[in-house]
C-alpha atoms as a PDB file:
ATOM      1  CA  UNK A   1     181.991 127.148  81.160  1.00  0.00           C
ATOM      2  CA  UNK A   2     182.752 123.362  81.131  1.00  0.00           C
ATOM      3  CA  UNK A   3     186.646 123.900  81.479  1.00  0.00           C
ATOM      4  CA  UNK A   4     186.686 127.791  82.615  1.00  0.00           C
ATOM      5  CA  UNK A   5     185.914 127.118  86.405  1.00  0.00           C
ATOM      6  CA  UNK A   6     183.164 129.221  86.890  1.00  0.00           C
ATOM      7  CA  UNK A   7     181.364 129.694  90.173  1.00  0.00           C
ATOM      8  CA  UNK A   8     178.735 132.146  89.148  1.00  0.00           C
ATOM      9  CA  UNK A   9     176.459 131.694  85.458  1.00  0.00           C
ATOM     10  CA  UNK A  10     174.199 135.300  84.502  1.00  0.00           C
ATOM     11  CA  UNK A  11     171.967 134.910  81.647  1.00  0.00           C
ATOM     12  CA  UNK A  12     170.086 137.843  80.064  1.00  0.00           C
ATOM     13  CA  UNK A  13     167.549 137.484  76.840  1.00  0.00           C
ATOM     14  CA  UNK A  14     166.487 140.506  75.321  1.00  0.00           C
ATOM     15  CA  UNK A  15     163.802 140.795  72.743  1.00  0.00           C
ATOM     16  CA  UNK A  16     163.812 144.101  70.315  1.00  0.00           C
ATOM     17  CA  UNK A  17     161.795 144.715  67.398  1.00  0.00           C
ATOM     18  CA  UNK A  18     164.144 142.882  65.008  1.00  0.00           C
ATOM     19  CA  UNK A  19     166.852 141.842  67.306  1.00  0.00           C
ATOM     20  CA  UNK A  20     166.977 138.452  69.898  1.00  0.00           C
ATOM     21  CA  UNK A  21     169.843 138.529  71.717  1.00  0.00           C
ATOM     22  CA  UNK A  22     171.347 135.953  74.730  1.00  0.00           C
ATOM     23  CA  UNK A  23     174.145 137.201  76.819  1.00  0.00           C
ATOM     24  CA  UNK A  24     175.919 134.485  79.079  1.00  0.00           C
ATOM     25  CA  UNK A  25     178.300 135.540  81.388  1.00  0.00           C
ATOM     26  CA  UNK A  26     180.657 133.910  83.661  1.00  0.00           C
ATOM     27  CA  UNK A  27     183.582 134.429  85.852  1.00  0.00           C
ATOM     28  CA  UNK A  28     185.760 131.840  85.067  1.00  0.00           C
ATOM     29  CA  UNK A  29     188.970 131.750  83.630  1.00  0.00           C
ATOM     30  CA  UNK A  30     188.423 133.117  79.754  1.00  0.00           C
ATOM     31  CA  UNK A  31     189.572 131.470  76.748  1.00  0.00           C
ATOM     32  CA  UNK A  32     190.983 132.492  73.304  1.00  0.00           C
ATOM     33  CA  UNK A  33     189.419 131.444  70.232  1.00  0.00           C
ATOM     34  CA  UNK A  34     192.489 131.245  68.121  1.00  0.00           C
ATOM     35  CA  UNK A  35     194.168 129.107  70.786  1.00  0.00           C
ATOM     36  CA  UNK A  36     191.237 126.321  71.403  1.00  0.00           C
ATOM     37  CA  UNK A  37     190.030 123.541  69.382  1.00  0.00           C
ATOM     38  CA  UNK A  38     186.035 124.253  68.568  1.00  0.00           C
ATOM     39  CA  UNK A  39     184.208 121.524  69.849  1.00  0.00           C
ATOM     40  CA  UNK A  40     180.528 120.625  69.364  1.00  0.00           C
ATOM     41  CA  UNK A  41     178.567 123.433  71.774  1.00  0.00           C
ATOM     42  CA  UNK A  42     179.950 126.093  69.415  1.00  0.00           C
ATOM     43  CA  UNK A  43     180.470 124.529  66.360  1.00  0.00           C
ATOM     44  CA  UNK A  44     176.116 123.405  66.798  1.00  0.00           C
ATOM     45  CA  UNK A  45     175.481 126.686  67.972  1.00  0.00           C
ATOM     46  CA  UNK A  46     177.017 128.651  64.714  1.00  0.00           C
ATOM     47  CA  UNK A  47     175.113 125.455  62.334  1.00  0.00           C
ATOM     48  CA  UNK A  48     171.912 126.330  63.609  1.00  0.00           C
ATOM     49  CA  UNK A  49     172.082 129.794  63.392  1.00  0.00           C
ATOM     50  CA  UNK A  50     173.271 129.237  60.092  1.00  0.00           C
ATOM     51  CA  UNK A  51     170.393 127.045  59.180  1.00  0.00           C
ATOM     52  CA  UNK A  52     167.594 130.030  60.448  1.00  0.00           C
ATOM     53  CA  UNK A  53     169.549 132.440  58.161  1.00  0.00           C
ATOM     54  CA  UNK A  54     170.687 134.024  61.494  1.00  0.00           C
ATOM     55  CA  UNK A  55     173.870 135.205  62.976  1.00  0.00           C
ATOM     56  CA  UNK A  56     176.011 134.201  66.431  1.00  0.00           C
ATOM     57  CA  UNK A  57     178.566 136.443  67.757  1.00  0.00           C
ATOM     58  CA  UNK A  58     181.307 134.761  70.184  1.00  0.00           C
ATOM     59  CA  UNK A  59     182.955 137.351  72.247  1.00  0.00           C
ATOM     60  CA  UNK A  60     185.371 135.353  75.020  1.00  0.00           C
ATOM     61  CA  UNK A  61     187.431 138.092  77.173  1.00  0.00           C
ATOM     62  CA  UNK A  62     190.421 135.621  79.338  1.00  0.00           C
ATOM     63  CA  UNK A  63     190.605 136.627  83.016  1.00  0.00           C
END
């Protein structure tokens, strides 16, 4: 979002039985993963997941 050029931000949290999940979606620009350097946002986001014995799932479409 910082470097994508977004305009419009649509957050949806949705609570299961044994499932939390946070969907973020934007319309900006896109990214690949392979082609980026990680920087902190991710990089924090993955550690703490990591420390509650959780999971994160990145899925970045470009355009």
């Amino acid at each position: 979002m910082k470097y994508g050029q977004c305009t419009a931000i649509g957050i949806r949290l949705t609570l299961t039985t044994s499932l939390l999940t946070l969907d973020i979606v934007d319309n900006g620009t896109g990214f690949s993963l392979s082609e980026v350097k990680l920087g902190n946002g991710l990089n924090n986001m993955e550690a703490r997941t990591k420390l509650m014995k959780r999971g994160i799932e990145n899925r970045i479409c470009s355009g």
